[in-house]
C-alpha atoms as a PDB file:
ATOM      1  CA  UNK A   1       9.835   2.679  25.563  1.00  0.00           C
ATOM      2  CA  UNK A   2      12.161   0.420  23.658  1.00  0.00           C
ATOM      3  CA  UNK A   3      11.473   1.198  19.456  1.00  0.00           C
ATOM      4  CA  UNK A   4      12.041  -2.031  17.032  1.00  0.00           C
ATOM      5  CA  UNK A   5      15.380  -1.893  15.155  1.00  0.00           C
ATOM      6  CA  UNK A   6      14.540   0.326  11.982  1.00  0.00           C
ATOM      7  CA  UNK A   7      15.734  -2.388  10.274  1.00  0.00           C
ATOM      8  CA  UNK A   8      12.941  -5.105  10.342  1.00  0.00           C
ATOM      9  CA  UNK A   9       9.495  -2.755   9.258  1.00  0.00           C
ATOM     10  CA  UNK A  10      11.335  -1.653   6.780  1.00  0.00           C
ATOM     11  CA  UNK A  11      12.551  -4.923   5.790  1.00  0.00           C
ATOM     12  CA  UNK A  12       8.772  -5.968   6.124  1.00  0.00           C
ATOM     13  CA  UNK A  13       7.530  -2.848   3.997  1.00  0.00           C
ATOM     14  CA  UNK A  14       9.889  -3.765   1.359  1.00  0.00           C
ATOM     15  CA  UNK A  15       8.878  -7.578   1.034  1.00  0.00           C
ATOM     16  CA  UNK A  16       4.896  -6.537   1.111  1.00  0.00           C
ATOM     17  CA  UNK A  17       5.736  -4.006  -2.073  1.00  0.00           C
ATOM     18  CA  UNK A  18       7.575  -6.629  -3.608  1.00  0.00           C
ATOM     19  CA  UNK A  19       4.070  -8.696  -3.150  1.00  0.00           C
ATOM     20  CA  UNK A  20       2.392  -6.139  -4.477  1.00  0.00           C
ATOM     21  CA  UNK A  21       4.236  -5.852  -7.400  1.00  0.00           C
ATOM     22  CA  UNK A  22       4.678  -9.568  -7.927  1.00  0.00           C
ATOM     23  CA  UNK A  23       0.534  -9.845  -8.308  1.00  0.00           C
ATOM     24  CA  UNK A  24       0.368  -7.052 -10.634  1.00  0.00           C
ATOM     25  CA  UNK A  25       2.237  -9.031 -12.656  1.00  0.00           C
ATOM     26  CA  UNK A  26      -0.353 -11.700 -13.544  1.00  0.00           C
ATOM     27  CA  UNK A  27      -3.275 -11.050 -15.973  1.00  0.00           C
ATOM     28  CA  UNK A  28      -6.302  -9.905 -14.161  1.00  0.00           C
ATOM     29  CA  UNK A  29      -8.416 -12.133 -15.863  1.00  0.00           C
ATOM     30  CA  UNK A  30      -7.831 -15.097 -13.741  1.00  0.00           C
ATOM     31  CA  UNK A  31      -9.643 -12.914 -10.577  1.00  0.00           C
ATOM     32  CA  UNK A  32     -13.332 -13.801 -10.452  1.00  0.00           C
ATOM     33  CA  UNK A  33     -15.618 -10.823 -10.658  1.00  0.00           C
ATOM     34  CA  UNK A  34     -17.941 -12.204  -7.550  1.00  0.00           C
ATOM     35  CA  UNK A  35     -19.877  -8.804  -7.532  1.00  0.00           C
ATOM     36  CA  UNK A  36     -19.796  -5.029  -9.283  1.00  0.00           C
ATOM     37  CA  UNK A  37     -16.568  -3.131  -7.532  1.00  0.00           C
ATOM     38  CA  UNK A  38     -14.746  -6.537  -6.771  1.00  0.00           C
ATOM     39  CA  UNK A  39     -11.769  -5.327  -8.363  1.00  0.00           C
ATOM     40  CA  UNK A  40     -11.509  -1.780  -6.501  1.00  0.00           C
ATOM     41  CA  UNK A  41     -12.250  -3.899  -3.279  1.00  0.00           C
ATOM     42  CA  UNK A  42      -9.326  -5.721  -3.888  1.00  0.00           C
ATOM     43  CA  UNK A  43      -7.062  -3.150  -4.376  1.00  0.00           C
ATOM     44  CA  UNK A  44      -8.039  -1.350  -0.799  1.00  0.00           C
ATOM     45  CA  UNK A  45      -7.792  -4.514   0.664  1.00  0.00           C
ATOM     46  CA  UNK A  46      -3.859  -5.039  -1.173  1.00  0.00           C
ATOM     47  CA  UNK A  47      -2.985  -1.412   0.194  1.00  0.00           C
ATOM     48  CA  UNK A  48      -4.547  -1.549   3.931  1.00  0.00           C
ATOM     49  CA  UNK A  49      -1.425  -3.256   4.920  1.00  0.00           C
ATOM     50  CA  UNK A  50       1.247  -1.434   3.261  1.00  0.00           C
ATOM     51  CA  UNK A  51      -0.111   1.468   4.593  1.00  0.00           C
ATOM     52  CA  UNK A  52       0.286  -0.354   8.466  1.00  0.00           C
ATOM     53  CA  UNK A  53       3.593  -1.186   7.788  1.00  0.00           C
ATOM     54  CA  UNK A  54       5.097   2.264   6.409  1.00  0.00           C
ATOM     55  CA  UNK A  55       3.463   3.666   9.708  1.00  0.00           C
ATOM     56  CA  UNK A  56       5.377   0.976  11.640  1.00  0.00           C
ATOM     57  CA  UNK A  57       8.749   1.356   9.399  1.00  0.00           C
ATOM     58  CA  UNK A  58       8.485   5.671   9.901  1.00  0.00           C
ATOM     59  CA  UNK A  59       7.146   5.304  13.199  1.00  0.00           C
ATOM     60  CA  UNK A  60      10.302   3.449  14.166  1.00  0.00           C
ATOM     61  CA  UNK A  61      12.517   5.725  12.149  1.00  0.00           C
ATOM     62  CA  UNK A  62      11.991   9.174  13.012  1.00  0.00           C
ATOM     63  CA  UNK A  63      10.313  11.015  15.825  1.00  0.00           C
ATOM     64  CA  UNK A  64       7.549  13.106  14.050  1.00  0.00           C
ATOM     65  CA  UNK A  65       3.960  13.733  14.703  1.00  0.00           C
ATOM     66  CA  UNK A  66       1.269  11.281  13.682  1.00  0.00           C
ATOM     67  CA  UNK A  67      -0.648  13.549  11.560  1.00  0.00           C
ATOM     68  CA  UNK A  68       3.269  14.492   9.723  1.00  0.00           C
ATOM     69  CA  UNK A  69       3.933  10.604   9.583  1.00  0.00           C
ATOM     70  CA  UNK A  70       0.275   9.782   8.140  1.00  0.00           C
ATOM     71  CA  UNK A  71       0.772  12.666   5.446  1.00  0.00           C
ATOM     72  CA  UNK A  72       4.384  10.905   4.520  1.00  0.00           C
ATOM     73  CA  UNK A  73       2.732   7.421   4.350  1.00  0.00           C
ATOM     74  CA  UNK A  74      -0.435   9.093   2.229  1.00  0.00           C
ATOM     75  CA  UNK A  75       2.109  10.758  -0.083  1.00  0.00           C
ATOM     76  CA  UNK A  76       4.738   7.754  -0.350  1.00  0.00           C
ATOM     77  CA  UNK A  77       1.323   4.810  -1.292  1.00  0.00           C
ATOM     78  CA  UNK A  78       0.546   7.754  -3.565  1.00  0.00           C
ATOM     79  CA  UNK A  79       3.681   7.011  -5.745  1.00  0.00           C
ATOM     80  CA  UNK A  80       3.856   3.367  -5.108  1.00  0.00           C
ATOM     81  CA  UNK A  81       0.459   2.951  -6.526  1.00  0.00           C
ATOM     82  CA  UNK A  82       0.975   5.305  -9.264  1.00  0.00           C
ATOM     83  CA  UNK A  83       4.101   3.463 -10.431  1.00  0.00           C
ATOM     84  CA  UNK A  84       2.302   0.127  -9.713  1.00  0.00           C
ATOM     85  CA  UNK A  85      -0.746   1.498 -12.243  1.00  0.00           C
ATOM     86  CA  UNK A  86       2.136   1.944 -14.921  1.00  0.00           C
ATOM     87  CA  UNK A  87       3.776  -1.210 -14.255  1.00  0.00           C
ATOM     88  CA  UNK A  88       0.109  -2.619 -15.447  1.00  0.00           C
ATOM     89  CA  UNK A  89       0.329  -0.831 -18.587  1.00  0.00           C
ATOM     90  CA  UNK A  90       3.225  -3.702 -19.374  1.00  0.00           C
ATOM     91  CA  UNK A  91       1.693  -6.520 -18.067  1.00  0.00           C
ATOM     92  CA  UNK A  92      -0.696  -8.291 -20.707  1.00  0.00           C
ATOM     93  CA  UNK A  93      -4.048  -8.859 -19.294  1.00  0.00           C
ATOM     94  CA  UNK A  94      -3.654  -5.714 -17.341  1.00  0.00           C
ATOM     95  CA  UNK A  95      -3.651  -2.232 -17.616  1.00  0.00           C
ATOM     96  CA  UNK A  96      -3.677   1.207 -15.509  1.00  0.00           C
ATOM     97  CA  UNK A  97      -7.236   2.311 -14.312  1.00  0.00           C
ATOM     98  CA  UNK A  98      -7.440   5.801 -12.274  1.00  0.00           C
ATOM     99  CA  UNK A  99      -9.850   4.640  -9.950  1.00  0.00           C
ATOM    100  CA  UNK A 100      -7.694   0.996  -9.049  1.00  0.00           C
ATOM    101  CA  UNK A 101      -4.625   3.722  -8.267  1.00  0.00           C
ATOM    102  CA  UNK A 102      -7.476   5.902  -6.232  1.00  0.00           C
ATOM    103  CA  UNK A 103      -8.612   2.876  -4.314  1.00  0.00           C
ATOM    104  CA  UNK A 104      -4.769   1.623  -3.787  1.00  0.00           C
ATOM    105  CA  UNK A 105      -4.407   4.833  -2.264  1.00  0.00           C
ATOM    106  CA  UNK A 106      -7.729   4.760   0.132  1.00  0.00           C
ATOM    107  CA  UNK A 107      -6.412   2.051   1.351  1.00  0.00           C
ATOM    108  CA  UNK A 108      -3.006   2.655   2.042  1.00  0.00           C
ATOM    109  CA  UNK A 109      -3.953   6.004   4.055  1.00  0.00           C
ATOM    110  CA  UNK A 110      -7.028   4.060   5.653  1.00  0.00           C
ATOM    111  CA  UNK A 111      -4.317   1.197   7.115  1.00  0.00           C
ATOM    112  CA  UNK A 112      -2.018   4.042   8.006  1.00  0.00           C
ATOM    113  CA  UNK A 113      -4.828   5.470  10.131  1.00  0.00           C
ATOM    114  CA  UNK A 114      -5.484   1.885  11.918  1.00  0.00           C
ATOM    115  CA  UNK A 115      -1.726   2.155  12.751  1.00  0.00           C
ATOM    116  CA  UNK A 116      -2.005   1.686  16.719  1.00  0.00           C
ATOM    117  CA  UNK A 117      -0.065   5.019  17.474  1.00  0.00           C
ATOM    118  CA  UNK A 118       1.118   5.786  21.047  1.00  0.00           C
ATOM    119  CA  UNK A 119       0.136   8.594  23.614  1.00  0.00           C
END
């Protein structure tokens, strides 16, 4: 089987976390709060897809198990949300909330899991 140049998911990763980071940057007040847990919603649905790409970008990189790969993905959304919570802190409008960085990282491990992994 023929992997993708490392190159491009990780070139893909990068520009999604620079998304991410980009709308952290603007005050949270301009979200409409359509129903209770809107917010946390939001921040699953943000994370599902970084998680899909750092399976794709380690997936194309190395040669480890799925369950090793998942564990690197859970541990490196983990960070990125943490440092994306603190980020908040300087952002006016915004700041950190435990259970935003909790759901950031449900749904990065959640995407990593939909990650179409070979036999």
């Amino acid at each position: 089987m023929n992997r993708p140049r490392p190159a491009l998911p990780w070139i893909f990763t990068g520009l999604y976390a620079l998304l991410i980071f980009l709308a952290s940057s603007f005050s949270g007040r301009d979200l409409p709060e359509t129903f209770s847990g809107f917010d946390k919603l939001c921040h699953f649905l943000e994370y599902f897809p970084l998680g899909l790409l750092l399976m794709w970008a380690f997936r194309s990189s190395w040669n480890r198990s799925r369950i090793h790969t998942l564990l690197t993905v859970a541990f490196v959304v983990m960070l990125y949300a943490l440092t994306d919570e603190l980020h908040q802190f300087f952002v006016p409008g915004r700041s950190p909330d435990v259970l935003d960085g909790a759901m950031d990282v449900l749904g990065g491990v959640i995407g990593g899991v939909f990650y179409p992994w070979p036999k």
